[in-house]
PDB file of N, CA and C in Angstrom:
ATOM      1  N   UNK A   1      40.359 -15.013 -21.941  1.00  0.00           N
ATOM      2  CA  UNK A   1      39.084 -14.533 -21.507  1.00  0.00           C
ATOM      3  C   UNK A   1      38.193 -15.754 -21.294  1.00  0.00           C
ATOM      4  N   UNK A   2      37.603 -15.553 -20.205  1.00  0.00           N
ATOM      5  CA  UNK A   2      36.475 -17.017 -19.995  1.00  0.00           C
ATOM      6  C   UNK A   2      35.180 -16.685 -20.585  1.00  0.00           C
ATOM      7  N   UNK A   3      34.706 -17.853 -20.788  1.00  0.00           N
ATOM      8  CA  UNK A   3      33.228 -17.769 -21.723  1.00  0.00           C
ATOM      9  C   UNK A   3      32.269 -18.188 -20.241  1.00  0.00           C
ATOM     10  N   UNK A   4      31.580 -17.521 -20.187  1.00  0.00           N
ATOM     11  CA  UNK A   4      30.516 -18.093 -19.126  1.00  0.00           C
ATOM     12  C   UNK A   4      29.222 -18.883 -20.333  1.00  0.00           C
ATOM     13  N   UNK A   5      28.503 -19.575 -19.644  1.00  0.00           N
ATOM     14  CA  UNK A   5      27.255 -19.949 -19.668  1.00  0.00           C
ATOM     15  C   UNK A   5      26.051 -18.975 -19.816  1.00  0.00           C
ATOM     16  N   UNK A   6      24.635 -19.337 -20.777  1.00  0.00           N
ATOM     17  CA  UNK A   6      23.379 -18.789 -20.908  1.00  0.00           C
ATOM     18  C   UNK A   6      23.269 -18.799 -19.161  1.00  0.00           C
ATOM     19  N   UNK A   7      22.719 -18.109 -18.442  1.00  0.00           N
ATOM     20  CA  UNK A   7      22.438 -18.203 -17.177  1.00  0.00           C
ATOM     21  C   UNK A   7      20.833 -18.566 -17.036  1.00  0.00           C
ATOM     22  N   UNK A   8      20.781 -19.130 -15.751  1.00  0.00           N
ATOM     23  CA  UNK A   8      19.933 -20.326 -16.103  1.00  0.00           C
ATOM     24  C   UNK A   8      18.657 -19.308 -15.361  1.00  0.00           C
ATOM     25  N   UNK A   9      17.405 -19.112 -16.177  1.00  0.00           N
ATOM     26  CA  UNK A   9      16.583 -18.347 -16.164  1.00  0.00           C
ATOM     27  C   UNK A   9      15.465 -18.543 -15.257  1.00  0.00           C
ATOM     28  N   UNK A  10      15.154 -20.054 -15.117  1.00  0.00           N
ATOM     29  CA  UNK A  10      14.384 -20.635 -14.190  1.00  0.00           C
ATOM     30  C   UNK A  10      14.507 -20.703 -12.710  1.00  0.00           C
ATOM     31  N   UNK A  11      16.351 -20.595 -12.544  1.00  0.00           N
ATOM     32  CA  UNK A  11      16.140 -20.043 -11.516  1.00  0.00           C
ATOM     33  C   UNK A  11      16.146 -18.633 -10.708  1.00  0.00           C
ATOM     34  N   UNK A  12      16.065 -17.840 -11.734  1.00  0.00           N
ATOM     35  CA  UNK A  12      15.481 -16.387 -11.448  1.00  0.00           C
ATOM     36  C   UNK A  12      14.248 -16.451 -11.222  1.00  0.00           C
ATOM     37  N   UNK A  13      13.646 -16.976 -12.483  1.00  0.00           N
ATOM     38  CA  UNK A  13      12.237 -16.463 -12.217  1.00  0.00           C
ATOM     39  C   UNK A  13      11.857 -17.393 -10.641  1.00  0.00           C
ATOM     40  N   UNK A  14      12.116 -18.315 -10.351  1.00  0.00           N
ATOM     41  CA  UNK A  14      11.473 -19.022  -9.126  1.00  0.00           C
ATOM     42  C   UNK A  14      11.961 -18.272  -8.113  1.00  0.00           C
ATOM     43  N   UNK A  15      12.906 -17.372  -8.207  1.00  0.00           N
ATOM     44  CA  UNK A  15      13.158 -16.820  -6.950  1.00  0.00           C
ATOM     45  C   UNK A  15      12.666 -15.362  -6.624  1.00  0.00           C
ATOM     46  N   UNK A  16      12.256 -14.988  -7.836  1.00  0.00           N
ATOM     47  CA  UNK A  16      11.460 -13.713  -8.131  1.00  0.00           C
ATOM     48  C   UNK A  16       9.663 -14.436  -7.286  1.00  0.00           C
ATOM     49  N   UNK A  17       9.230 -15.376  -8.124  1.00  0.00           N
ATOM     50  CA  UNK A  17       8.159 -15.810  -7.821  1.00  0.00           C
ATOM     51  C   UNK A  17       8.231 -16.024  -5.954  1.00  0.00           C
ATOM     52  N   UNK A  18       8.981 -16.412  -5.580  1.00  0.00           N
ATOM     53  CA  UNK A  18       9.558 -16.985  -4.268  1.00  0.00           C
ATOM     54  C   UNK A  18       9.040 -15.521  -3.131  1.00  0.00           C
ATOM     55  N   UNK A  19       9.899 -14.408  -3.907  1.00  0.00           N
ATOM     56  CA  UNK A  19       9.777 -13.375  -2.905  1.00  0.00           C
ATOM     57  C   UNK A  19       8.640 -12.642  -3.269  1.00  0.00           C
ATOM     58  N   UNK A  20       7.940 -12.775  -4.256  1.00  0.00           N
ATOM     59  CA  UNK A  20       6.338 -11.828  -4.236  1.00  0.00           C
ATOM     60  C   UNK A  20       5.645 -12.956  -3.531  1.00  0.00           C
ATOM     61  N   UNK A  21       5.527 -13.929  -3.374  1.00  0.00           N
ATOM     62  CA  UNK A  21       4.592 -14.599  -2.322  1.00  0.00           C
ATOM     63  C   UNK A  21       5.024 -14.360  -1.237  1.00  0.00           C
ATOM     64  N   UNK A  22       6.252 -14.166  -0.547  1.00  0.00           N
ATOM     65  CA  UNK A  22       7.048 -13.944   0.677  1.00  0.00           C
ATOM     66  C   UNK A  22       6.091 -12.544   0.833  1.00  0.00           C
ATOM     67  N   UNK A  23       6.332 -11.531   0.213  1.00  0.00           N
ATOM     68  CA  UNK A  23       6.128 -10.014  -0.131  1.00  0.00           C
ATOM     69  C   UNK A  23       4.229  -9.803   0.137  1.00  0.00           C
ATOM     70  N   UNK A  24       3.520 -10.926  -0.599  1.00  0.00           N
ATOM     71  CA  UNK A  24       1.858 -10.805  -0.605  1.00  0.00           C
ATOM     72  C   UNK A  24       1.754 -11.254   0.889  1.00  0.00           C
ATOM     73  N   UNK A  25       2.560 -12.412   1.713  1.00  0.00           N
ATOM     74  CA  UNK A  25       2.084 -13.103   2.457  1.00  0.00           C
ATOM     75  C   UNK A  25       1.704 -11.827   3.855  1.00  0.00           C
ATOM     76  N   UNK A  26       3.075 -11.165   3.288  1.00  0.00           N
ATOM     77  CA  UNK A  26       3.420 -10.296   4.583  1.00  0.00           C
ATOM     78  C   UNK A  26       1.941  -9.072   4.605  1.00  0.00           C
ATOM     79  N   UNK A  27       1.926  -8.579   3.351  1.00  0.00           N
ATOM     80  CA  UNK A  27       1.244  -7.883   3.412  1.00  0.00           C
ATOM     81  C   UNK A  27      -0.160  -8.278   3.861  1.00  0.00           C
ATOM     82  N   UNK A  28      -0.525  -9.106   3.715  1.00  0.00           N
ATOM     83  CA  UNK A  28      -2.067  -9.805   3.737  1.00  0.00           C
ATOM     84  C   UNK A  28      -2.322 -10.438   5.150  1.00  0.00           C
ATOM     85  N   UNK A  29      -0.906 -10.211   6.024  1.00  0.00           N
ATOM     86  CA  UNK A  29      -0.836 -10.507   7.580  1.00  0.00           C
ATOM     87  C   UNK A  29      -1.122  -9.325   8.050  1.00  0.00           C
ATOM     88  N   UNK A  30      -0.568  -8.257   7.544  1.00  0.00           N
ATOM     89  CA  UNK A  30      -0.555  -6.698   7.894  1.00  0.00           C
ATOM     90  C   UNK A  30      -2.154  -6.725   7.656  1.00  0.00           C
ATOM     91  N   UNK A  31      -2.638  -6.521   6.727  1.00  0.00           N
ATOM     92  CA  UNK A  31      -4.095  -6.317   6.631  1.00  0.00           C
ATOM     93  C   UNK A  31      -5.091  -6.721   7.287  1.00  0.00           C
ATOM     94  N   UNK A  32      -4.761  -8.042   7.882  1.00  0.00           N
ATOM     95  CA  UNK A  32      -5.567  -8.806   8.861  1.00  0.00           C
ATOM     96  C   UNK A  32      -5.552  -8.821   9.832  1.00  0.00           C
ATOM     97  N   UNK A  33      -4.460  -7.900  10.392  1.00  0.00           N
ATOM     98  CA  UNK A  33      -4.210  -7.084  11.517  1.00  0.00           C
ATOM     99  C   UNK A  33      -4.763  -6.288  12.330  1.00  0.00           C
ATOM    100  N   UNK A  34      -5.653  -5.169  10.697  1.00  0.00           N
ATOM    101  CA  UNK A  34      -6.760  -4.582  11.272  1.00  0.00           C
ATOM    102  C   UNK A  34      -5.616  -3.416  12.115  1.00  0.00           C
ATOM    103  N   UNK A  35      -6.350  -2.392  12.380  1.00  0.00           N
ATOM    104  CA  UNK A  35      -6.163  -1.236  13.129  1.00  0.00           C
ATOM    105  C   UNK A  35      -7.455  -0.630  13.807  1.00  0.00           C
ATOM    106  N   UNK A  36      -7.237   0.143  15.287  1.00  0.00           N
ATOM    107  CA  UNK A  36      -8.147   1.188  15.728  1.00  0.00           C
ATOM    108  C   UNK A  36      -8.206   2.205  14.997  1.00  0.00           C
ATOM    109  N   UNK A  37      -9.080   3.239  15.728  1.00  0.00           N
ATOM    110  CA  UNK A  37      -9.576   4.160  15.308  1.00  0.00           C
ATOM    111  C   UNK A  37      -9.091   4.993  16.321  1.00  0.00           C
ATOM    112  N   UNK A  38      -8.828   6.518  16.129  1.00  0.00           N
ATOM    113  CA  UNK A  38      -8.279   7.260  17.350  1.00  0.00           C
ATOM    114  C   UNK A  38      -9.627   7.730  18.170  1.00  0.00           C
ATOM    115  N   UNK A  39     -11.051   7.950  17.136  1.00  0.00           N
ATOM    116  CA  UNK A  39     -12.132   8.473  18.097  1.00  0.00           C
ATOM    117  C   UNK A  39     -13.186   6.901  17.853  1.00  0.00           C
ATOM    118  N   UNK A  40     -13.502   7.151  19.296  1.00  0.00           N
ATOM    119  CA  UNK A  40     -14.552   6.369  19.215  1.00  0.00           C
ATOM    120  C   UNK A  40     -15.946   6.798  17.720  1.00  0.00           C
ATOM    121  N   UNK A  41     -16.653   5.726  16.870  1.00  0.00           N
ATOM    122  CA  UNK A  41     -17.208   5.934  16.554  1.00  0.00           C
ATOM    123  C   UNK A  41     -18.255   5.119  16.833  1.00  0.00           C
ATOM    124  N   UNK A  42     -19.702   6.222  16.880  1.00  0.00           N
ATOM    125  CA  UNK A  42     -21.289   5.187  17.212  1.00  0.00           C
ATOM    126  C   UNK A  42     -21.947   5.833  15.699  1.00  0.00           C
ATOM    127  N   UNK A  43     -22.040   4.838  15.282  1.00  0.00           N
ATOM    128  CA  UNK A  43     -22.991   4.831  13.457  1.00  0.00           C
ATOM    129  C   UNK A  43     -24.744   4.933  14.193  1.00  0.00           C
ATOM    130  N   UNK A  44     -25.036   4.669  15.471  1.00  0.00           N
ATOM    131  CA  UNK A  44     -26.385   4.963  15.709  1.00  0.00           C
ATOM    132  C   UNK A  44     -26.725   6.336  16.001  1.00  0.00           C
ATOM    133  N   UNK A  45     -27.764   6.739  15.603  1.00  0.00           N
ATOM    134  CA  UNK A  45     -28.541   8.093  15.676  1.00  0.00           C
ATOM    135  C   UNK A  45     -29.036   8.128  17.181  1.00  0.00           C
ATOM    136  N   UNK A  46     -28.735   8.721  18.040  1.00  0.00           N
ATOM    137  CA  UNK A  46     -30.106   8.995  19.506  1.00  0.00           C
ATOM    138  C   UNK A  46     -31.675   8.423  18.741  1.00  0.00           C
ATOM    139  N   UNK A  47     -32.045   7.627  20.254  1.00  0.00           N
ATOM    140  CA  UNK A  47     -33.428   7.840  19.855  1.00  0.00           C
ATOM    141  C   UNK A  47     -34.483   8.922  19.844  1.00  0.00           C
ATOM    142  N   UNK A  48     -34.465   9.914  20.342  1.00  0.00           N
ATOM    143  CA  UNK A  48     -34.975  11.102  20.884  1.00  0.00           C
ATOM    144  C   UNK A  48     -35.109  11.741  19.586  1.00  0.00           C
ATOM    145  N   UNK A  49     -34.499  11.755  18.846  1.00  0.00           N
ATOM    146  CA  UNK A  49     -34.246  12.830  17.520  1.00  0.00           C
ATOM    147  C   UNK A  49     -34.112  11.731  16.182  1.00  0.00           C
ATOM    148  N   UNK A  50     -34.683  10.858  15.693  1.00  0.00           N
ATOM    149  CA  UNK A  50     -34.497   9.702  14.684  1.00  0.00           C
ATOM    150  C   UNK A  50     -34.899  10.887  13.124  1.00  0.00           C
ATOM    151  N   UNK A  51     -33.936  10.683  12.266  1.00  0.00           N
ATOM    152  CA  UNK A  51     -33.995  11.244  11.090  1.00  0.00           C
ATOM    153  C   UNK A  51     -34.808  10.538  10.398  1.00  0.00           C
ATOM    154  N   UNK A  52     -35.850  11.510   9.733  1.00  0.00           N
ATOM    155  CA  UNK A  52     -36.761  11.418   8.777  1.00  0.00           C
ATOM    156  C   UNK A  52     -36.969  11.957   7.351  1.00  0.00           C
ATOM    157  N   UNK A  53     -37.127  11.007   6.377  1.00  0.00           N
ATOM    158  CA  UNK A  53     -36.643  11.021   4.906  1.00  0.00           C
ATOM    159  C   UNK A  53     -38.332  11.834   4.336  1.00  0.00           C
ATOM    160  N   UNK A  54     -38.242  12.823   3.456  1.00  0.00           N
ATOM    161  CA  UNK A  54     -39.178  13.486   2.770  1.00  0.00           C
ATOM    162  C   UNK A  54     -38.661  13.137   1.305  1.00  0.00           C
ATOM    163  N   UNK A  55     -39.693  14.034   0.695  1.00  0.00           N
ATOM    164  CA  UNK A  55     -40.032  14.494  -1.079  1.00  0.00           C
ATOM    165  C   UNK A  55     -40.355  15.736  -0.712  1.00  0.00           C
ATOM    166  N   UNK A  56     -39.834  16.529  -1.721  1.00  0.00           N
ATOM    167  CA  UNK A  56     -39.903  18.279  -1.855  1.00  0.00           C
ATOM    168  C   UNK A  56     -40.087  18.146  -3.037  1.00  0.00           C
ATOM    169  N   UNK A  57     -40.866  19.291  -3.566  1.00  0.00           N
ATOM    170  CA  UNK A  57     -41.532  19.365  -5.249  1.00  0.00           C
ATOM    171  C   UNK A  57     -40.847  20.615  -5.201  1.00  0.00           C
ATOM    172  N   UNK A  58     -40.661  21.174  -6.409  1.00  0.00           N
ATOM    173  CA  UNK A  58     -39.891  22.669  -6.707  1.00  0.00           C
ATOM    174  C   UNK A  58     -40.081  22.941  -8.344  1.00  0.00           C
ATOM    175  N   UNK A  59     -40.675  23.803  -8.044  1.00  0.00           N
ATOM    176  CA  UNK A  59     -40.976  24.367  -9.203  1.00  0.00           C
ATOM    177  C   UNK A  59     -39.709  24.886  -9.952  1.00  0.00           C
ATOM    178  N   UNK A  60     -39.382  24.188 -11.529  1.00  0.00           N
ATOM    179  CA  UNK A  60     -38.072  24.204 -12.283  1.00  0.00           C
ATOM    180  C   UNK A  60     -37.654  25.291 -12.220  1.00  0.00           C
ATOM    181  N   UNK A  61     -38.841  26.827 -12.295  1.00  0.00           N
ATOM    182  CA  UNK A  61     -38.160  28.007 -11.794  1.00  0.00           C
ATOM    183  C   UNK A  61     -37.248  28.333 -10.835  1.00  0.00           C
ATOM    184  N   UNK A  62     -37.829  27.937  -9.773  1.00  0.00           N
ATOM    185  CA  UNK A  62     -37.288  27.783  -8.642  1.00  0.00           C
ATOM    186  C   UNK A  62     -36.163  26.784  -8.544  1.00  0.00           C
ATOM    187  N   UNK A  63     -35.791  26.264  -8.501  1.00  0.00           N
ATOM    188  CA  UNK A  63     -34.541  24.847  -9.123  1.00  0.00           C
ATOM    189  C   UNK A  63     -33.452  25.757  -9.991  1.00  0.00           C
ATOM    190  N   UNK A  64     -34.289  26.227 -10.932  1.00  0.00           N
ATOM    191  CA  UNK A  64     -33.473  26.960 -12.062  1.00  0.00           C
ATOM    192  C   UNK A  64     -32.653  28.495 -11.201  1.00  0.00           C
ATOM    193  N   UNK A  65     -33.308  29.018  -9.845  1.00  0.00           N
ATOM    194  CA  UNK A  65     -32.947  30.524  -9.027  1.00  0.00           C
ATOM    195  C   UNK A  65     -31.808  29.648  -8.040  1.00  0.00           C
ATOM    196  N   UNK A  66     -32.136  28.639  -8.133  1.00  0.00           N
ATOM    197  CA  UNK A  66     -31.237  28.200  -6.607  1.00  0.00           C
ATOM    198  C   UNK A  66     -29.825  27.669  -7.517  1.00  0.00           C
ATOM    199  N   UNK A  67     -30.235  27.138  -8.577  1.00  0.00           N
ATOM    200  CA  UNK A  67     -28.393  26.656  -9.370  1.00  0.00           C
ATOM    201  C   UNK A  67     -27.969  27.960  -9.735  1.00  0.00           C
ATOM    202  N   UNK A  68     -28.460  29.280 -10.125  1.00  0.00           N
ATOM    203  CA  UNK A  68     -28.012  30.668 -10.193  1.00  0.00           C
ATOM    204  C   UNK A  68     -27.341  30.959  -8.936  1.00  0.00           C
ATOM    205  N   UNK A  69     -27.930  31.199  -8.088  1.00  0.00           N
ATOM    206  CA  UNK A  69     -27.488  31.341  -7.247  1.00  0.00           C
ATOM    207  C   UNK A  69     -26.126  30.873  -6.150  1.00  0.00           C
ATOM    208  N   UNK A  70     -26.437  29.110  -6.580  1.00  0.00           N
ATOM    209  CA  UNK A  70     -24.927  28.055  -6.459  1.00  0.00           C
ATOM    210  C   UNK A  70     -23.909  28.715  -7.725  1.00  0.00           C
ATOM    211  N   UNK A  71     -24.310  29.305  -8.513  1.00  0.00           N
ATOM    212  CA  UNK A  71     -23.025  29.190  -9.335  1.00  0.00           C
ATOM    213  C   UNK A  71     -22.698  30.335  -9.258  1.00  0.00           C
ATOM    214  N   UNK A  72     -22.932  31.342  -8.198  1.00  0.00           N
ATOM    215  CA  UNK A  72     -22.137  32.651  -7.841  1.00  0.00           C
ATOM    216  C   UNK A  72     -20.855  32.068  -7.104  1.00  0.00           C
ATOM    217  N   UNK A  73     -21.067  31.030  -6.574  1.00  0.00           N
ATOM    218  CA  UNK A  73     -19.637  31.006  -5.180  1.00  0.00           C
ATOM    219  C   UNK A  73     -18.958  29.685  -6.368  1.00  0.00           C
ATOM    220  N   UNK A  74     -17.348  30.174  -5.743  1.00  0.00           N
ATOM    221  CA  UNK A  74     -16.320  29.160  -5.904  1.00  0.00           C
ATOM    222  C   UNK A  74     -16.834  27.844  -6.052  1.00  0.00           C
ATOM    223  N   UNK A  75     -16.141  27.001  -7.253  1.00  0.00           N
ATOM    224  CA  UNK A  75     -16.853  25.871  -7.326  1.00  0.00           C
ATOM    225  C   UNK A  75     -16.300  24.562  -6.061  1.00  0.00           C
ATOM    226  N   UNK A  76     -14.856  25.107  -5.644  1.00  0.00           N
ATOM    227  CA  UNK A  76     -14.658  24.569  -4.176  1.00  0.00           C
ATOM    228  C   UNK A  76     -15.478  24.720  -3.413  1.00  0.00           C
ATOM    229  N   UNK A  77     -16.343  25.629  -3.111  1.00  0.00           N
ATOM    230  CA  UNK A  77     -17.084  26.156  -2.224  1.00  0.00           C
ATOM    231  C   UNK A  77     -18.235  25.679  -1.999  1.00  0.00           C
ATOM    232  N   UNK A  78     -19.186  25.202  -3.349  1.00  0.00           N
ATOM    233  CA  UNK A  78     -19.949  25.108  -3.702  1.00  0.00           C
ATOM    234  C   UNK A  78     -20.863  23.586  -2.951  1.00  0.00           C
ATOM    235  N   UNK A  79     -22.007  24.191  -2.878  1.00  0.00           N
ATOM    236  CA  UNK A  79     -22.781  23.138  -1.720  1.00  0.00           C
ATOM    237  C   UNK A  79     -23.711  22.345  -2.777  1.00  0.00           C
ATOM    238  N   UNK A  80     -23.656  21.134  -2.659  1.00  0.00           N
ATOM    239  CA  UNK A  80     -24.800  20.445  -3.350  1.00  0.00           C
ATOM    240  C   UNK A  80     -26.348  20.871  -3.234  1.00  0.00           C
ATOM    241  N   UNK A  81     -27.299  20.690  -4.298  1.00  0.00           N
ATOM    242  CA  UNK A  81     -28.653  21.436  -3.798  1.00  0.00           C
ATOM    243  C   UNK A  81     -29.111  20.945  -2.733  1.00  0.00           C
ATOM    244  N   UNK A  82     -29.137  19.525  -2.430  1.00  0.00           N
ATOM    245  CA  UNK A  82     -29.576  18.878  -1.112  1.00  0.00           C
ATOM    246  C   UNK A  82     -29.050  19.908   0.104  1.00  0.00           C
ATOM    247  N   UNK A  83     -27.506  19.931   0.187  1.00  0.00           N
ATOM    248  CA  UNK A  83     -27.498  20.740   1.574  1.00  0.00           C
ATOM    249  C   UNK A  83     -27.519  21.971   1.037  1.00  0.00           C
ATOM    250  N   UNK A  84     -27.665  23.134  -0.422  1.00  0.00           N
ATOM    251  CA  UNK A  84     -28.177  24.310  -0.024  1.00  0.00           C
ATOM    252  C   UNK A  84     -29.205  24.462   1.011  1.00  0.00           C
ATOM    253  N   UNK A  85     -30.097  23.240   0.442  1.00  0.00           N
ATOM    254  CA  UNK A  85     -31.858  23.614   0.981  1.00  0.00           C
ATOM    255  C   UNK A  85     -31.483  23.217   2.018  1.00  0.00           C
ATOM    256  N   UNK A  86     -31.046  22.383   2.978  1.00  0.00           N
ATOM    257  CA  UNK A  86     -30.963  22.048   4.039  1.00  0.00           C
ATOM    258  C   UNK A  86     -30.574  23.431   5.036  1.00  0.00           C
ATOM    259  N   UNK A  87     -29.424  23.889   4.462  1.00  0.00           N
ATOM    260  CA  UNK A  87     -28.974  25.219   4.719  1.00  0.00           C
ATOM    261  C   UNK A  87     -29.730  26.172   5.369  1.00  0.00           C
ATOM    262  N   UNK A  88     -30.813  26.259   3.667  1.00  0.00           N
ATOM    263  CA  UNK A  88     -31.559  27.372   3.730  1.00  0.00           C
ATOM    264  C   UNK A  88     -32.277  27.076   4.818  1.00  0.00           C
ATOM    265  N   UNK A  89     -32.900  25.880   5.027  1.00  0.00           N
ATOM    266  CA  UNK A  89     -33.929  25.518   6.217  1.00  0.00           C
ATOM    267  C   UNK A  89     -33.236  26.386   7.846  1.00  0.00           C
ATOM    268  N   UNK A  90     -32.382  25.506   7.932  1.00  0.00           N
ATOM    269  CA  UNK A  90     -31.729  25.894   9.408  1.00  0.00           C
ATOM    270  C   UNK A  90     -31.537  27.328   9.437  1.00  0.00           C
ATOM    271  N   UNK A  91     -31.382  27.985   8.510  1.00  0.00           N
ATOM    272  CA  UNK A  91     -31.092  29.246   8.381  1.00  0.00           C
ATOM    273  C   UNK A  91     -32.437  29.828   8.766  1.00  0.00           C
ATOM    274  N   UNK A  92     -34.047  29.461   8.436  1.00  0.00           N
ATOM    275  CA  UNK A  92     -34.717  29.809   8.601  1.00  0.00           C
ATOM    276  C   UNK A  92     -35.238  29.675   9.868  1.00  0.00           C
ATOM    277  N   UNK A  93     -35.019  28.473  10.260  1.00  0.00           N
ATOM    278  CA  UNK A  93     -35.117  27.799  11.841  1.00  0.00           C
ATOM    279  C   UNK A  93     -34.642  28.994  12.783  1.00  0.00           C
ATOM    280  N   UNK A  94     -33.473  28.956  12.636  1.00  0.00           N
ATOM    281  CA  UNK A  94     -32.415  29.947  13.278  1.00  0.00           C
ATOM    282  C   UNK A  94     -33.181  31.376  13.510  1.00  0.00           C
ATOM    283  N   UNK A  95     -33.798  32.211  12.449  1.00  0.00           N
ATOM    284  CA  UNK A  95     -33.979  33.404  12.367  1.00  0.00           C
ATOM    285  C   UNK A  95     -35.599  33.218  13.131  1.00  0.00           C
ATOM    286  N   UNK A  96     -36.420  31.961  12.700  1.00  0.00           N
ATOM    287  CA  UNK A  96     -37.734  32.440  13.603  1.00  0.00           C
ATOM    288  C   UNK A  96     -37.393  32.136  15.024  1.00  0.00           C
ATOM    289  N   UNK A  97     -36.670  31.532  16.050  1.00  0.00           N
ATOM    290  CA  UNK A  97     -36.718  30.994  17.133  1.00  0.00           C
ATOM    291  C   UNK A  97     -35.737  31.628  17.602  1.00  0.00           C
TER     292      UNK A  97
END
């Protein structure tokens, strides 16, 4: 029976080390590569219609009828208070015009 040798460890690890830099290089070419987008996107708003930031006061009662009310529907379902009220607005928009 033959006796082999401790096998020589250093050169594992350098060849381990060898191929994760091979492995980062590639990836970090891929990344810098960059990709499109399938739809065009414009991050600008029209000028005609420019969004405008408020403060709404609400009485805790009222605060306190509208989370009652959020916590009837599915919590999947469920709309943050910002766009309830937003909601509710357009909803109101909708019904006077």
């Amino acid at each position: 029976m033959a006796i082999s040798g401790v096998p020589n460890k250093k050169k594992s690890v350098i060849n381990e080390e060898a191929e994760s830099q091979q492995v980062e290089k590639k990836i970090q070419e891929w990344i810098k590569r960059g990709g499109s987008t399938t739809n065009e996107v414009s991050l600008e708003q029209p000028e005609q219609d420019p969004l405008k930031a408020m403060n709404i006061k609400l009485y805790q009662s009222e605060l306190e009828k509208i989370k009652d009310i959020r916590g009837r529907t599915l919590k999947r379902d469920r709309l943050s208070i910002h766009d309830w009220i937003l909601q509710a607005i357009h909803e109101k928009i909708e019904k006077e015009f």
